[in-house]
C-alpha atoms as a PDB file:
ATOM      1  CA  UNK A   1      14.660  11.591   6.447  1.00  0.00           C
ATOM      2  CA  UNK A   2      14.498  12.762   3.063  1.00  0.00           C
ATOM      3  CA  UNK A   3      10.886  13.754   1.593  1.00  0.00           C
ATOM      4  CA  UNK A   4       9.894  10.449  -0.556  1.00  0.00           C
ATOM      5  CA  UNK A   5       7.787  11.859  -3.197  1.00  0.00           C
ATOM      6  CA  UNK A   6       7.273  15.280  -1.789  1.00  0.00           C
ATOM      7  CA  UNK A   7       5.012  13.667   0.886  1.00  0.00           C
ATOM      8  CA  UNK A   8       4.832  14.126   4.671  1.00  0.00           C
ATOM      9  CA  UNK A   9       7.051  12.111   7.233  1.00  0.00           C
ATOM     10  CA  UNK A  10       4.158   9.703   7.990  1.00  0.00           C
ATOM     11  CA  UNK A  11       3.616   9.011   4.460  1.00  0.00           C
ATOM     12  CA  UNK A  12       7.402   8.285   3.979  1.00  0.00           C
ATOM     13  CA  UNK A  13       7.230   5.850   6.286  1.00  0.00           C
ATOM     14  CA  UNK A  14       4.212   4.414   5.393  1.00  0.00           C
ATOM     15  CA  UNK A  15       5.773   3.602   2.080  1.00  0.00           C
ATOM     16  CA  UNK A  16       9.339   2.902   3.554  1.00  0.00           C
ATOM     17  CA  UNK A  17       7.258   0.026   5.631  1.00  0.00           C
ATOM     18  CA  UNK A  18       5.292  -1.313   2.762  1.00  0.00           C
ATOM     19  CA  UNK A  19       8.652  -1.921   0.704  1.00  0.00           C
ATOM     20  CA  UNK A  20       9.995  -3.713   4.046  1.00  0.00           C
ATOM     21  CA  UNK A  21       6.488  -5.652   4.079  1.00  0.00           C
ATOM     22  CA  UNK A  22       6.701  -6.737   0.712  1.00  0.00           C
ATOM     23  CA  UNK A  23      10.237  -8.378   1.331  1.00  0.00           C
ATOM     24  CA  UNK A  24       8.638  -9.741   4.505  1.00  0.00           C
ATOM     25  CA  UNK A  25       5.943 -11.133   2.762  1.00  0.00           C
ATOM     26  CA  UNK A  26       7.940 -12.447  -0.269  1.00  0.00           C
ATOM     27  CA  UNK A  27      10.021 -14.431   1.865  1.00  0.00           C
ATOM     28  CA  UNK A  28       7.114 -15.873   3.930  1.00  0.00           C
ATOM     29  CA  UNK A  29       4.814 -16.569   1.049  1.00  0.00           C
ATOM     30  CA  UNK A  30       7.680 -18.408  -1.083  1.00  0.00           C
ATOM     31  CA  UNK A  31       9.263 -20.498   1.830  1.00  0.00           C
ATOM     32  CA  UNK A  32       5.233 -21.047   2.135  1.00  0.00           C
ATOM     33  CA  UNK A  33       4.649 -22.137  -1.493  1.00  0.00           C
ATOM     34  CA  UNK A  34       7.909 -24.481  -1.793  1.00  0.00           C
ATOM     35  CA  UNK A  35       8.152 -25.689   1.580  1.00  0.00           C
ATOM     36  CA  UNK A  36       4.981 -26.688   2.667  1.00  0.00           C
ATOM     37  CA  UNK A  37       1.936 -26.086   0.542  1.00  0.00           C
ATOM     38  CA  UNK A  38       1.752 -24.470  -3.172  1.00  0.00           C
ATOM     39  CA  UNK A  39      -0.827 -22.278  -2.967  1.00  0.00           C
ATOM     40  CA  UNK A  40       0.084 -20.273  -6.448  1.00  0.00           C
ATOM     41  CA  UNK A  41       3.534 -20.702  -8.330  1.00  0.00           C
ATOM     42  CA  UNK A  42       6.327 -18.746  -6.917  1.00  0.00           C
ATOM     43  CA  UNK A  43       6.481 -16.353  -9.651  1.00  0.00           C
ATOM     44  CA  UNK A  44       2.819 -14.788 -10.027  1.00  0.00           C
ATOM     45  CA  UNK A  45       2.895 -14.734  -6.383  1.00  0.00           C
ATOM     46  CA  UNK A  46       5.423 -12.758  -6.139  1.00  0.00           C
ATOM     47  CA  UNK A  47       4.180 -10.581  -9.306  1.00  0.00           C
ATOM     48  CA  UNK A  48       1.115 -10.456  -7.640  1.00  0.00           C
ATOM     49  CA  UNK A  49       2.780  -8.986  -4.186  1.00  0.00           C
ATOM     50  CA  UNK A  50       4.482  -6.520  -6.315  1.00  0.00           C
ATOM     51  CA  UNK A  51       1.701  -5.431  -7.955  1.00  0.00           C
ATOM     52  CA  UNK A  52      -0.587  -4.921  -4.765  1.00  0.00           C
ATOM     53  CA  UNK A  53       2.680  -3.417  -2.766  1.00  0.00           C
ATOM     54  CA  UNK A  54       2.870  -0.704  -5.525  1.00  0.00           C
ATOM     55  CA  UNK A  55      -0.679  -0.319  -5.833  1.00  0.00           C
ATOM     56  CA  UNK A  56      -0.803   0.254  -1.827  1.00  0.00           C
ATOM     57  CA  UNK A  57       2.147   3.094  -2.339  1.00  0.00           C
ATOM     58  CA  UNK A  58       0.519   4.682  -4.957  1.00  0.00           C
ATOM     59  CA  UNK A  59      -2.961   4.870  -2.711  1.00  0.00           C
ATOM     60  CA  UNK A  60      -0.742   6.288   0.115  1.00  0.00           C
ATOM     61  CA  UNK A  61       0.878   9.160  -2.369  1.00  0.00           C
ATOM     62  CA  UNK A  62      -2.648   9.940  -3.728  1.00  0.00           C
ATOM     63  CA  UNK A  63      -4.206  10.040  -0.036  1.00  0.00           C
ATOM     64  CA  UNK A  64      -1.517  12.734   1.000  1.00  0.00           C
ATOM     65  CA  UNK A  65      -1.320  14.568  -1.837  1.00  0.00           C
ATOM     66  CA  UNK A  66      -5.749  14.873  -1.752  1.00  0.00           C
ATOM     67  CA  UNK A  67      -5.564  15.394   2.016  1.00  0.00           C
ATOM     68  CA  UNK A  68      -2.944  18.722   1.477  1.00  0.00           C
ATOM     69  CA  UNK A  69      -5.077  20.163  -1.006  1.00  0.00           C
ATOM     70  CA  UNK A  70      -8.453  19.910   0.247  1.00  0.00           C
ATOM     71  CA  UNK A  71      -6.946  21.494   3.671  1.00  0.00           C
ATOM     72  CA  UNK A  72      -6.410  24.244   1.125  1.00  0.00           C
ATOM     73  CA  UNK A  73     -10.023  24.505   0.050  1.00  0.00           C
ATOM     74  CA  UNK A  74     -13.164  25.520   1.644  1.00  0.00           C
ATOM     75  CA  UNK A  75     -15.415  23.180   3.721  1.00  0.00           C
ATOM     76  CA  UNK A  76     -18.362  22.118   1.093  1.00  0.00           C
ATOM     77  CA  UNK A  77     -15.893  21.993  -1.739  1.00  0.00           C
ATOM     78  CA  UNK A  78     -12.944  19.996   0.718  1.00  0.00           C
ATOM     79  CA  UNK A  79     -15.892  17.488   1.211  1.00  0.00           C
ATOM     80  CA  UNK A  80     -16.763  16.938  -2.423  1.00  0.00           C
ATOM     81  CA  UNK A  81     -12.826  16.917  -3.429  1.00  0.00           C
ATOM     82  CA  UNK A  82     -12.479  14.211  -0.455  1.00  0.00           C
ATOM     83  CA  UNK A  83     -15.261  12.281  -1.096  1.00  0.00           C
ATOM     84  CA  UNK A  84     -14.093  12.041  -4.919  1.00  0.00           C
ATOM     85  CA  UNK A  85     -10.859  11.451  -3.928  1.00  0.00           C
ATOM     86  CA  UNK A  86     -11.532   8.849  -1.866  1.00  0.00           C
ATOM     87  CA  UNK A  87     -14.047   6.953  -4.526  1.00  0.00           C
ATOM     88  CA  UNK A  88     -10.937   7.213  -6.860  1.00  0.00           C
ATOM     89  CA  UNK A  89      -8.709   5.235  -4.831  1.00  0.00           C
ATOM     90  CA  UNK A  90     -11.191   2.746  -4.453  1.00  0.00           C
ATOM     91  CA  UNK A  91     -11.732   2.220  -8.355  1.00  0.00           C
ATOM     92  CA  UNK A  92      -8.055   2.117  -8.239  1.00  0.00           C
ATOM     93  CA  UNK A  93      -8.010  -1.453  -5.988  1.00  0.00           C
ATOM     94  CA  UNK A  94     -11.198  -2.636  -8.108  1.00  0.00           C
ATOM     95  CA  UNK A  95      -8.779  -1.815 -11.419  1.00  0.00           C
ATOM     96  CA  UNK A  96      -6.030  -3.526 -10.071  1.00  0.00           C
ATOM     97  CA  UNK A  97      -7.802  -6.689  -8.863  1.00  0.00           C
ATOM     98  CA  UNK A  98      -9.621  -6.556 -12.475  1.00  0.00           C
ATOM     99  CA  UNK A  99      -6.201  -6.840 -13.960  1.00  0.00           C
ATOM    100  CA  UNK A 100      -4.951  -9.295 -11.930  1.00  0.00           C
ATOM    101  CA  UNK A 101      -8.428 -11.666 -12.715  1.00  0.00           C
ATOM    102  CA  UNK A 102      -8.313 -10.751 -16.270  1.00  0.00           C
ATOM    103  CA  UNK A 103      -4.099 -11.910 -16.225  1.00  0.00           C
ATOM    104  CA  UNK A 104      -4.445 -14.533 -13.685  1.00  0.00           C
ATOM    105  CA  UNK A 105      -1.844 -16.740 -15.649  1.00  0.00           C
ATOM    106  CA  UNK A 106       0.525 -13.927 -14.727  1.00  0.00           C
ATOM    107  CA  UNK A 107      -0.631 -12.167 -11.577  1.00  0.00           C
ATOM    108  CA  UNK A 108      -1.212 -14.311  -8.320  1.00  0.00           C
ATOM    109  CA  UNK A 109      -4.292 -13.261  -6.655  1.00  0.00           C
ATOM    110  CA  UNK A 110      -2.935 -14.102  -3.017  1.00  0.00           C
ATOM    111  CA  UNK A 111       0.389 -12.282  -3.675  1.00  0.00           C
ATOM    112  CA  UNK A 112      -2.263  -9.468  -4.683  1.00  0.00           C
ATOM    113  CA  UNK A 113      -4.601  -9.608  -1.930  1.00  0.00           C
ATOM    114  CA  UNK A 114      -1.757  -9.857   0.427  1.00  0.00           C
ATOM    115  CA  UNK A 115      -0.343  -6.680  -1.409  1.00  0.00           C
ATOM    116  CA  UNK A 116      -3.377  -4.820  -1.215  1.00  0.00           C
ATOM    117  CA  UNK A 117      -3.720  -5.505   2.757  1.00  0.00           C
ATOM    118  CA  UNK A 118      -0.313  -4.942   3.638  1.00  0.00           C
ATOM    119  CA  UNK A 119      -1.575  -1.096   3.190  1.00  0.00           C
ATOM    120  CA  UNK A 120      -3.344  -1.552   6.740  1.00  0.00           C
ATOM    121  CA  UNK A 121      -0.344  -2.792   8.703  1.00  0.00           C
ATOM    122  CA  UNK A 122       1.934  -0.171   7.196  1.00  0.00           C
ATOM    123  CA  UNK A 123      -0.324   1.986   9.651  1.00  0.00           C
ATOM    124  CA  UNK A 124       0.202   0.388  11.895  1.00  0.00           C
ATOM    125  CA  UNK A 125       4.228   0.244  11.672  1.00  0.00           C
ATOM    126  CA  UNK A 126       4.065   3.737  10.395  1.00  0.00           C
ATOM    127  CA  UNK A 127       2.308   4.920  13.799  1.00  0.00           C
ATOM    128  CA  UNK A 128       4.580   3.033  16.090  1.00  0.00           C
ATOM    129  CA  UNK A 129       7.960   4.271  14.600  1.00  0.00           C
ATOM    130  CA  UNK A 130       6.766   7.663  14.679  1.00  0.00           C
ATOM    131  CA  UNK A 131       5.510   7.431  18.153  1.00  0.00           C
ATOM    132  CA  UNK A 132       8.490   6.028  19.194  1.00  0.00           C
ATOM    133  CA  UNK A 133      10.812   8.812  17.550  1.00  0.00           C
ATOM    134  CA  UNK A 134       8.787  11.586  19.064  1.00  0.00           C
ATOM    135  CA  UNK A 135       9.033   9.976  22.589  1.00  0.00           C
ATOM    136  CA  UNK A 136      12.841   9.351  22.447  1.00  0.00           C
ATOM    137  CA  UNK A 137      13.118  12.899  21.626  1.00  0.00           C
ATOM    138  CA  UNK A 138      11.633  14.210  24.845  1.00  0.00           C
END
């Protein structure tokens, strides 16, 4: 696999499954809206999704690249860096849902939330393709 963003394997895929999840959950969420109940207009939902899918990619790329350098530091100054690091990607989901509030005519706050929380079961899809590549190549 080739390095996405100069980032580890797990971090590749991590962002290889949040692409897949946002087509998953485009689909879902507009057969959703049309079909059977319109929760938010098709297009700031999927605006929305977009915007927390990217915002969820971005918090994976900052998490590696943090993690890598404060490996590189020592211990009192790898717990600062982490524990700023870690602030900053949470000011990053408060700026994003800010955004989305602030442009709610544009922006779907479902697609959004969805977006943001897809960042959780990447994780989880993440762990169990890796997992399943190491054990098929013992």
């Amino acid at each position: 696999m080739t390095r996405l963003f100069g980032v580890s394997k797990t971090a590749a895929v991590m962002c290889y499954a949040l692409g897949g999840l946002f087509l998953f959950f485009l689909v879902i969420g507009l057969l959703v809206s049309v079909f059977i109940y319109p929760f938010e207009a098709p297009a700031p939902y999927a605006l929305g999704l977009f915007v927390g899918c990217a915002s969820s990619v971005l918090k994976v790329i900052l998490m590696e690249k943090s993690l890598g350098k404060a490996a590189d530091m020592e211990e009192k100054g790898a717990k600062n860096y982490g524990a700023l690091m870690a602030m900053s990607r949470y000011f990053l989901t408060i700026a994003v849902f800010l955004l989305v509030v602030f442009f709610r005519d544009i922006f779907g706050l479902f697609g959004t939330i969805i977006g943001v929380l897809a960042l959780q079961f990447s994780a989880y899809i993440a762990n169990f393709v890796l997992r399943k590549n190491s054990s098929a190549q013992l």
